[in-house]
Protein backbone atom coordinates (compact mmCIF):
# COMPACT_ATOMS: atom_id res chain seq x y z
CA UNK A 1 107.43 125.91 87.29
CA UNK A 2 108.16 125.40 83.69
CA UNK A 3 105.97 123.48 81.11
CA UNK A 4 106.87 122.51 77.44
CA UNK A 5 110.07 123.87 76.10
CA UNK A 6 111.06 125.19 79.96
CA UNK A 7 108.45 127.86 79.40
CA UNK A 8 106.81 129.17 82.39
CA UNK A 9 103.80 127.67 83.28
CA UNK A 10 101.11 130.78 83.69
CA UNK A 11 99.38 131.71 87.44
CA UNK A 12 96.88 134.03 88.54
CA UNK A 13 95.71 134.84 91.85
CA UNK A 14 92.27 136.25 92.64
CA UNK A 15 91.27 138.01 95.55
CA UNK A 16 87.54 137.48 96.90
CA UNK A 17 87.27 141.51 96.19
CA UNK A 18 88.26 140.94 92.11
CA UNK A 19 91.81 142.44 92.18
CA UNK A 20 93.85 140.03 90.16
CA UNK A 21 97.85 139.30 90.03
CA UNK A 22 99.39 137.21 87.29
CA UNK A 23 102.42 135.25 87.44
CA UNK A 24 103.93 131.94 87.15
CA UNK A 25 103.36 128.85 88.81
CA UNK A 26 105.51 127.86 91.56
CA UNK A 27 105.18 123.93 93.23
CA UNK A 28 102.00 121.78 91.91
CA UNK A 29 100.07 123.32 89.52
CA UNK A 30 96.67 123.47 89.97
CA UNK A 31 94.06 125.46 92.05
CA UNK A 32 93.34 126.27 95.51
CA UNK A 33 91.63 128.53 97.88
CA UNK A 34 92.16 130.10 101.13
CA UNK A 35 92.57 133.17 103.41
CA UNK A 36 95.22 135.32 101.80
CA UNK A 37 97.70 136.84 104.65
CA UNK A 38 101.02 137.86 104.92
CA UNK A 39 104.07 137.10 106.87
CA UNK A 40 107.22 139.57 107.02
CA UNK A 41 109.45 137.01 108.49
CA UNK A 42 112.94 137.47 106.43
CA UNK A 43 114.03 133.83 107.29
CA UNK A 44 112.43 130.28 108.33
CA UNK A 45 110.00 129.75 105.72
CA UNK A 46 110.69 125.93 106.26
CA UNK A 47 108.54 126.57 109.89
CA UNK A 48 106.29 128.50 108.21
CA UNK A 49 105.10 126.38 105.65
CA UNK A 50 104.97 123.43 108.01
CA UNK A 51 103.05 125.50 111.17
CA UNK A 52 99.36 123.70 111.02
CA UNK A 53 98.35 126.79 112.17
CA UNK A 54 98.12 127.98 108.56
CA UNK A 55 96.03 125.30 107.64
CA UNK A 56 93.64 126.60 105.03
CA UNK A 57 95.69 129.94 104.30
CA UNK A 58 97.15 131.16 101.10
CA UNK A 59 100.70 132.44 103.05
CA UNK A 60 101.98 135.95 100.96
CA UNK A 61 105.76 136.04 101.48
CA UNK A 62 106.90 140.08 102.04
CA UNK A 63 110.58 139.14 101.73
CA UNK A 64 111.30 139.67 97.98
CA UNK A 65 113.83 136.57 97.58
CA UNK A 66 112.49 133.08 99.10
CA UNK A 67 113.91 129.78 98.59
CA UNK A 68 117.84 130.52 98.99
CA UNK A 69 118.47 128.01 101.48
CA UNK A 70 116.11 125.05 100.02
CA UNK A 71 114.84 122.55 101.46
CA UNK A 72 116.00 120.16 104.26
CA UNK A 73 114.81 117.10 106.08
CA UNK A 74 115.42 118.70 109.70
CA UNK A 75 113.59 121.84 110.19
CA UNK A 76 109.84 120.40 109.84
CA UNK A 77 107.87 121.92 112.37
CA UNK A 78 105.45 118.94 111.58
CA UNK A 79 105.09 115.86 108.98
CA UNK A 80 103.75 117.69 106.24
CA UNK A 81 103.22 121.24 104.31
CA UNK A 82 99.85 122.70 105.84
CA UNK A 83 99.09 126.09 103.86
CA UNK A 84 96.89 126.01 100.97
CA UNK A 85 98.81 128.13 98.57
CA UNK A 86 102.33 130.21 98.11
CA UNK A 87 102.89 133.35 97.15
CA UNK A 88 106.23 134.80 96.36
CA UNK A 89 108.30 137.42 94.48
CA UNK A 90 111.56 135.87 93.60
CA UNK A 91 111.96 132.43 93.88
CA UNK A 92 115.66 131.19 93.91
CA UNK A 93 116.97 129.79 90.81
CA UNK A 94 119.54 127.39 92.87
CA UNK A 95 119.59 127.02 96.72
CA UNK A 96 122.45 127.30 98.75
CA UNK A 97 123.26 125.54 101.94
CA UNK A 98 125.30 122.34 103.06
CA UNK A 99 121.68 121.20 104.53
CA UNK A 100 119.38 121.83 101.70
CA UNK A 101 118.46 118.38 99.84
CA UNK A 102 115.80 119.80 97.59
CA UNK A 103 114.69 122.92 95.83
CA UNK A 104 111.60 125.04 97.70
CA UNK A 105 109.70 124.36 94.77
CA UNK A 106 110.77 120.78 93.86
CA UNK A 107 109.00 120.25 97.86
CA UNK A 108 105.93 122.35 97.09
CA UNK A 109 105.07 119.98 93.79
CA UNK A 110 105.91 117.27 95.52
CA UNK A 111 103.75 117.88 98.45
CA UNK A 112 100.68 119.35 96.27
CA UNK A 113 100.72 123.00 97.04
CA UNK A 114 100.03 125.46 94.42
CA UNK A 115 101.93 128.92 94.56
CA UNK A 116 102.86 131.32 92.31
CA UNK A 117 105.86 133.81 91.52
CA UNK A 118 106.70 137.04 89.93
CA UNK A 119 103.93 138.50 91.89
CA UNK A 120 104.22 142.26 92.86
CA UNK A 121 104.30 141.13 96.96
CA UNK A 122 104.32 144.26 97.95
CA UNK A 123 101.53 145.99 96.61
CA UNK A 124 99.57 142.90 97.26
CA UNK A 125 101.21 143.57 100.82
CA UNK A 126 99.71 146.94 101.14
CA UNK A 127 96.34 145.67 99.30
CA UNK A 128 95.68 143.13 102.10
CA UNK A 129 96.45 145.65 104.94
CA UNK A 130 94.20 148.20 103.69
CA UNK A 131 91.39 145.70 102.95
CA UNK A 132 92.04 142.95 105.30
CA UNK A 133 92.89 139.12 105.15
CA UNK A 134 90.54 137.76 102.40
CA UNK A 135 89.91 135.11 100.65
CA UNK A 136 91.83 134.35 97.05
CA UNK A 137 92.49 131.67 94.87
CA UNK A 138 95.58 130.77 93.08
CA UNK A 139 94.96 129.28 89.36
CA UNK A 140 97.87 127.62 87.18
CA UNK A 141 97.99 126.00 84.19
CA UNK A 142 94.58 125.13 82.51
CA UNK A 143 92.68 126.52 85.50
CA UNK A 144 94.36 130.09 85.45
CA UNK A 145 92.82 129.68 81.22
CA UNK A 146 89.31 130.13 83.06
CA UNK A 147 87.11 133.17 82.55
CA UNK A 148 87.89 135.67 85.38
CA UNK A 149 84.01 135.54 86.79
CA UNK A 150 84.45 131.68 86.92
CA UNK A 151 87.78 131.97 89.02
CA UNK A 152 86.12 134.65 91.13
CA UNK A 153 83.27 132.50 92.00
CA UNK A 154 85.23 129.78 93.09
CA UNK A 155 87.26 131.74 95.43
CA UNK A 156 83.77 133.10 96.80
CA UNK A 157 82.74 129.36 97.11
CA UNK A 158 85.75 129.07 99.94
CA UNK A 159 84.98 129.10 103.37
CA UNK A 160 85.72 132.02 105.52
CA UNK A 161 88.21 131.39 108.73
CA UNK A 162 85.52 133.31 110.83
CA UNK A 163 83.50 130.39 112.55
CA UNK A 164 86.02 127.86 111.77
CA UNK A 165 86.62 125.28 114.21
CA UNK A 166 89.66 123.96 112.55
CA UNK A 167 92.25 121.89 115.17
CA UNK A 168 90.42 118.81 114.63
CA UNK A 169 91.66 118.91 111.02
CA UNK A 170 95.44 118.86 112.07
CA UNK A 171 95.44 117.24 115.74
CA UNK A 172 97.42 114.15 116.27
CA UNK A 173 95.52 110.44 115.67
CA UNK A 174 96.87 109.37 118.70
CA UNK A 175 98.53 110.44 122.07
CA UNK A 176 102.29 110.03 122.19
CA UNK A 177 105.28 110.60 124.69
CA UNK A 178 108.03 113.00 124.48
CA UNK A 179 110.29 111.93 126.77
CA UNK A 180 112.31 114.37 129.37
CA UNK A 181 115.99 115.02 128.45
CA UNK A 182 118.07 113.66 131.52
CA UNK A 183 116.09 113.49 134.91
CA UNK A 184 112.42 113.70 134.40
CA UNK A 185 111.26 116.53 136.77
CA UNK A 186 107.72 116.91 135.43
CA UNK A 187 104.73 115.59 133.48
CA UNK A 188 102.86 117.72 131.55
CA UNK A 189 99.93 116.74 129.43
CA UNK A 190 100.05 118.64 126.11
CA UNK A 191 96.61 119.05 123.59
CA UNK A 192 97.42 119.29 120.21
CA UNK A 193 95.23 121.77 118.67
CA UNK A 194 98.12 122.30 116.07
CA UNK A 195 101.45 121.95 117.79
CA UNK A 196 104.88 122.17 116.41
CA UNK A 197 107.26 119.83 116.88
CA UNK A 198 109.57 122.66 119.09
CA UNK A 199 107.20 122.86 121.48
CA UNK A 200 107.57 119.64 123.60
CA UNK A 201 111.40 119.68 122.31
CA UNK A 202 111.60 122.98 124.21
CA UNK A 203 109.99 121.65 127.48
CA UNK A 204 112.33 118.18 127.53
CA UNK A 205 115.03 119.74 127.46
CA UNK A 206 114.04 121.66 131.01
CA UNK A 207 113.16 117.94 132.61
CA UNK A 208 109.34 117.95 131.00
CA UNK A 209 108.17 114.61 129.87
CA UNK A 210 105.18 115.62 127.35
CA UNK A 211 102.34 113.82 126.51
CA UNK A 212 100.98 114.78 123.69
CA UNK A 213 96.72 114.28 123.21
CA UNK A 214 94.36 114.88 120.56
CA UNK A 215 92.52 117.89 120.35
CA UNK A 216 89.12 115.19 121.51
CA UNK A 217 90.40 114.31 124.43
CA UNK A 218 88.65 114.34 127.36
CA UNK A 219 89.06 116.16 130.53
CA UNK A 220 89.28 112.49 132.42
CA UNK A 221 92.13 111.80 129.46
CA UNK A 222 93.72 114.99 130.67
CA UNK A 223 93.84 114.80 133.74
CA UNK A 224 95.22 111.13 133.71
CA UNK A 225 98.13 111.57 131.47
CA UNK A 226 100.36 112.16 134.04
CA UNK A 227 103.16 109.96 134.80
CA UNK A 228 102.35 106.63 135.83
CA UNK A 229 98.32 107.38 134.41
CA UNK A 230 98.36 110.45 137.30
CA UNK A 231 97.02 114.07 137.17
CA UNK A 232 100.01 116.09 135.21
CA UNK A 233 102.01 118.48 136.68
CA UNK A 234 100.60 120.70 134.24
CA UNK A 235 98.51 121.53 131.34
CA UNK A 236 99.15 122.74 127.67
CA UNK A 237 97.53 123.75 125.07
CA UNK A 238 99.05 124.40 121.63
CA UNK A 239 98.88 127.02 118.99
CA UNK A 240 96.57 126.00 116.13
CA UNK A 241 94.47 127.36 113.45
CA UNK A 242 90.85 128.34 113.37
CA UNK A 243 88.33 131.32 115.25
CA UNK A 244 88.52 130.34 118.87
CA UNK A 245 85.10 131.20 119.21
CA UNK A 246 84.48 127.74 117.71
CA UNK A 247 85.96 125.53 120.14
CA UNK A 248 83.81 124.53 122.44
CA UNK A 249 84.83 121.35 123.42
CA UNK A 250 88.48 122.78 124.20
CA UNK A 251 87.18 125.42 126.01
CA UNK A 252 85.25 123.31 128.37
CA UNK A 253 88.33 120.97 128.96
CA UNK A 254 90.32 124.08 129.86
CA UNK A 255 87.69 125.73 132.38
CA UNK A 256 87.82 121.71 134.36
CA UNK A 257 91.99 122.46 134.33
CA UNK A 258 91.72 126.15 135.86
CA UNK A 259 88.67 124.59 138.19
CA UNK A 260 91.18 121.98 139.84
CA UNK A 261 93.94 124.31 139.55
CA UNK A 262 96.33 122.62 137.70
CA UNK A 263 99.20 124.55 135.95
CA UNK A 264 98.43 126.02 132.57
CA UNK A 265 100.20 127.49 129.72
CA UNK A 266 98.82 128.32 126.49
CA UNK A 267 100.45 129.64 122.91
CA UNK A 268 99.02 131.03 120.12
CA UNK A 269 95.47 129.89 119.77
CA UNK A 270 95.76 128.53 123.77
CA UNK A 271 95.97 131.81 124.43
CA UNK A 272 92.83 132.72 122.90
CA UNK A 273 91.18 129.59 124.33
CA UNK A 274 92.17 130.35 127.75
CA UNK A 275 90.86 134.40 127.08
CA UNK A 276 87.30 132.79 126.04
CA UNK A 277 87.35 130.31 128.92
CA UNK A 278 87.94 133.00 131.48
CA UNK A 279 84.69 135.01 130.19
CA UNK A 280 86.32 137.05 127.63
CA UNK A 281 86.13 137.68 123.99
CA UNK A 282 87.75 137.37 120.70
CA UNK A 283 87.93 138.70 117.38
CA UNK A 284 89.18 138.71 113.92
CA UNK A 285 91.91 140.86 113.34
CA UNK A 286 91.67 142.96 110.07
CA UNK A 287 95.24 141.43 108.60
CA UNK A 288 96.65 139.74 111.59
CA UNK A 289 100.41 139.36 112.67
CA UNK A 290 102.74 137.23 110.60
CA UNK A 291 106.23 136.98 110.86
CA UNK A 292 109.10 136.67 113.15
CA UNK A 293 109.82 140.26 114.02
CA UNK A 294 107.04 141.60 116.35
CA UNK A 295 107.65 143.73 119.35
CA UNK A 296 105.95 142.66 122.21
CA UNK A 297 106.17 143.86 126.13
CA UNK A 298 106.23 141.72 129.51
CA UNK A 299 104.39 144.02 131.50
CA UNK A 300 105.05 142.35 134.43
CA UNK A 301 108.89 143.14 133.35
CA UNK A 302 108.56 145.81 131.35
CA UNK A 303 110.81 144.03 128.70
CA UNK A 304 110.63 144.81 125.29
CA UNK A 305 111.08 141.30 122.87
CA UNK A 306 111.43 140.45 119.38
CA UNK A 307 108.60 137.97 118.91
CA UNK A 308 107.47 135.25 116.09
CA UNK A 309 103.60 135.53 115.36
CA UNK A 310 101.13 133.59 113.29
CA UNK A 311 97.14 134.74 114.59
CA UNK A 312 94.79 136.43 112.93
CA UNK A 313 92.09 136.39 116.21
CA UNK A 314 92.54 138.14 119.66
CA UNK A 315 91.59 138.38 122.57
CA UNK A 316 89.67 141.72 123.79
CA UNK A 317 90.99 142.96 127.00
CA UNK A 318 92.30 146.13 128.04
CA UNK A 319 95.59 146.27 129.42
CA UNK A 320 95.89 147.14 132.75
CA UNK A 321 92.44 145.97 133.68
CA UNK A 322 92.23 143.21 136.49
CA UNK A 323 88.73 141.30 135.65
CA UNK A 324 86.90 139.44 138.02
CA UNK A 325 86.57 135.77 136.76
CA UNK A 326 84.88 132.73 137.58
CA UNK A 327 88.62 131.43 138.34
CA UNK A 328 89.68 134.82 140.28
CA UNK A 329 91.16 137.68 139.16
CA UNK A 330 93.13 137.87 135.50
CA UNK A 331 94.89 141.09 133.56
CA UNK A 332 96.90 141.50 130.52
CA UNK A 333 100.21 140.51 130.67
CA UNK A 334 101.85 141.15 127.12
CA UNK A 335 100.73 143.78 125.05
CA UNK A 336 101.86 144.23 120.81
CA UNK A 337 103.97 147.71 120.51
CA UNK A 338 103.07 147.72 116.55
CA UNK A 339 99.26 148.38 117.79
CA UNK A 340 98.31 147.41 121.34
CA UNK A 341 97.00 143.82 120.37
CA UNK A 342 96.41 141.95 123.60
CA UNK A 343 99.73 139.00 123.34
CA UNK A 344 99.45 137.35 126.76
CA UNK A 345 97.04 136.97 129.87
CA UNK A 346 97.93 135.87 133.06
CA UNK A 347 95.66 134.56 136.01
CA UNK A 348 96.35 136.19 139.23
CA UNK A 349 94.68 133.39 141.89
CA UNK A 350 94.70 130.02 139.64
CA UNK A 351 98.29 129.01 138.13
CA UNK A 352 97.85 129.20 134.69
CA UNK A 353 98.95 132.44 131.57
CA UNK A 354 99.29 132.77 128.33
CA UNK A 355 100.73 134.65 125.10
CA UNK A 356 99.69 135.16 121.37
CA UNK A 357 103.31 134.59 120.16
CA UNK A 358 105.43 132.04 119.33
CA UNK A 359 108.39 131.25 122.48
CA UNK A 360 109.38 127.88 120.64
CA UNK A 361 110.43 129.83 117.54
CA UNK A 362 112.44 127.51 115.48
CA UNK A 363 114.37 130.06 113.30
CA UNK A 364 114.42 132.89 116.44
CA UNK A 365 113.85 134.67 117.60
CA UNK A 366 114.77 133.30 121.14
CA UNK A 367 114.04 136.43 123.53
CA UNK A 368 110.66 134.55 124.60
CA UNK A 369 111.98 131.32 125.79
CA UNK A 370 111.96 132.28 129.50
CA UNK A 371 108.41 131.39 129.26
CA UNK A 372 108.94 128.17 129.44
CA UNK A 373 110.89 128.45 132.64
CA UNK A 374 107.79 130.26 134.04
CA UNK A 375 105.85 127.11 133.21
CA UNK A 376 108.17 124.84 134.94
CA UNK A 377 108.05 127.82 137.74
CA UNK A 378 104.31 127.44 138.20
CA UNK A 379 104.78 123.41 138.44
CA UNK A 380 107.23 123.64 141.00
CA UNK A 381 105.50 125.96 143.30
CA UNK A 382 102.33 123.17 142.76
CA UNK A 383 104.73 120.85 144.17
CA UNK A 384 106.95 122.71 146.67
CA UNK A 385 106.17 122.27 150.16
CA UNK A 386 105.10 125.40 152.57
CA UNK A 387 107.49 127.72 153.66
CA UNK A 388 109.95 126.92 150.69
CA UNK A 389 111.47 129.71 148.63
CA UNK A 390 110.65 129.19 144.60
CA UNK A 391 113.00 130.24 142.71
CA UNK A 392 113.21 131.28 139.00
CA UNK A 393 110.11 133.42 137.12
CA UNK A 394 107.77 136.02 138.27
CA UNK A 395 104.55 133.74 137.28
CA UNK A 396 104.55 131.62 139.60
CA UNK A 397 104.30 133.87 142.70
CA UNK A 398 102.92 132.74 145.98
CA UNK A 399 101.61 136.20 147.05
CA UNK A 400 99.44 135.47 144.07
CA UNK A 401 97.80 133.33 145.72
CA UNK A 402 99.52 129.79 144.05
């Protein structure tokens, strides 16, 4: 961002723990404070900065150049920009792409988020993973001209993500339909605790029709959103920012779907909510996962994949534990390969599972996308009579017990 005479415009950010960077501004100038993390995705920024489920963060790019495709009107993952601030190294000077339509930082003003460049990413990389996620504040412009105990105390006056019941905040207004491409096959009602626009794109094209509900809704509203105002096929919850601890309401929606043993799948901070609804617990990660290149395995495979993350909670399970649950038996089914983070859980005598990562990954990677064939796996075995074979994924698995 330049000012008068094209000069840059000068940026700070502050870190809750005093450690300063100084820069220049980059989008709106201004002020704003959030969790600082970082994502080492080398691509897709367009899906990051449009996930709600950084609502509230201040999103440190590790890639060193950011911007050289632009901006373009097709690869919003939602309506709007949700994280609070941007931090990068090198912004492009000019974008290039036959889709872009607007600089990265032309969108960012435009939009109102405050970032900042020429920051040293990398040591503020290795700061964050030593310390942990934080809170920080970016400052441009006549705020960054404030004494630094003044911008310190600000960023201490943010809230902290632990406790934070946060969907509400970026949930739809309103239920709407997503319809199936070609021959509807199923109904599946989906909660938006933060959903991206992939998602339901990912079941219509596998014959889902997707009806998409608040994150307020009811378990009645659930459980009627089926076609033609029936129970659904099956049940989904989103990904979506916040400490899963806090949702209570969803949780309690989800233990009435596992209770009439309707099929479930859950991403991202479903996962989590499904963990807590089964009896067990989360936590807050020291710096989270961020970015599109996390190893995960499918132990029920034994399949390594490249995965697309965005959590900084967990769930805390042991792999190759089967717990007793008030819904049956349920183990680990994923585990991280960076550090043995739990990624997935799947229920062994209700039809429902989960994973921490991202299978609707807009720019890749792809290797997860079978998962949604297990969904439509688990709805099919709902619906297929006795004595006929199901074909397809290994979730939905009659010795199982659905």
């Amino acid at each position: 961002m330049s000012g008068a005479q094209g000069l840059p415009v000068p940026a700070v950010l502050v870190l809750e723990d005093g450690r300063t960077f100084r820069g220049d501004a980059y989008g709106a100038v201004g002020e704003t404070v959030g969790e600082a993390v970082f994502s080492t995705g080398m691509t897709g920024y367009q899906e990051t900065l449009t996930d709600p489920s950084y609502h509230r963060q201040v999103v440190v790019m590790t890639a060193p150049h950011v911007g050289n495709t632009g901006y373009n009107d097709e690869d919003q993952e939602s309506q709007r920009i949700w994280v609070a601030g941007y931090v990068v190294r090198d912004p492009a000077r000019v974008p290039s792409s036959w889709r872009s339509r607007r600089t990265l930082a032309d969108e960012l003003a435009a939009q109102g988020v405050v970032g900042i460049s020429g920051v040293d990413t990398r040591a503020l990389t290795r700061h964050l993973r030593e310390r942990g996620s934080m809170r920080a504040g970016v400052f441009s412009g006549a705020a960054a001209a404030r004494s630094a105990e003044e911008l310190l105390a600000r960023v201490l006056d943010g809230l902290a993500m632990v406790g934070a019941d946060l969907a509400g905040q970026v949930t739809t207004t309103g239920r709407y339909t997503v319809p199936a491409v070609g021959e509807r096959r199923y109904s599946v009602a989906a909660l938006d605790l933060g959903i991206k626009s992939m998602t339901p794109q990912r079941l219509a094209e596998r014959g889902v029709e997707v009806t998409v509900l608040p994150a307020t809704a009811t378990l009645e509203e659930v459980l009627s959103a089926g076609a033609d105002g029936g129970v659904p096929d099956g049940v989904f919850f989103s990904n979506g920012p916040g400490d899963p601890a806090a949702a209570g309401h969803e949780i309690g929606v989800l233990q009435g779907v596992l209770e009439r043993r309707v099929p479930f799948f859950g991403i991202c901070y479903g996962n989590q909510l499904l963990g807590r609804a089964l009896g067990y617990g989360t936590y807050k990660l020291k710096y989270g996962h961020r970015g599109i290149n996390q190893p995960v395995m499918d132990l029920t495979t034994r399949k390594v994949e490249v995965t697309s993350h965005n959590h900084g909670f967990a769930v805390d399970a042991v792999a190759g534990e089967v717990r007793d649950t008030p819904y049956g038996r349920a183990e680990v089914s994923h585990v991280g390969l960076n550090d043995g983070v739990v990624e997935g859980l799947r229920c062994l005598d209700v039809p429902a599972f989960s994973v921490q990562y991202h299978p609707e990954a807009a720019a890749g990677p792809h290797d997860a996308a079978y998962l949604f064939d297990r969904f439509v796996d688990l709805m099919t075995a709902r619906v297929q009579p006795p004595g006929r074979a199901v074909t397809g994924g290994s979730v939905g698995n009659t010795k199982e017990g659905f």
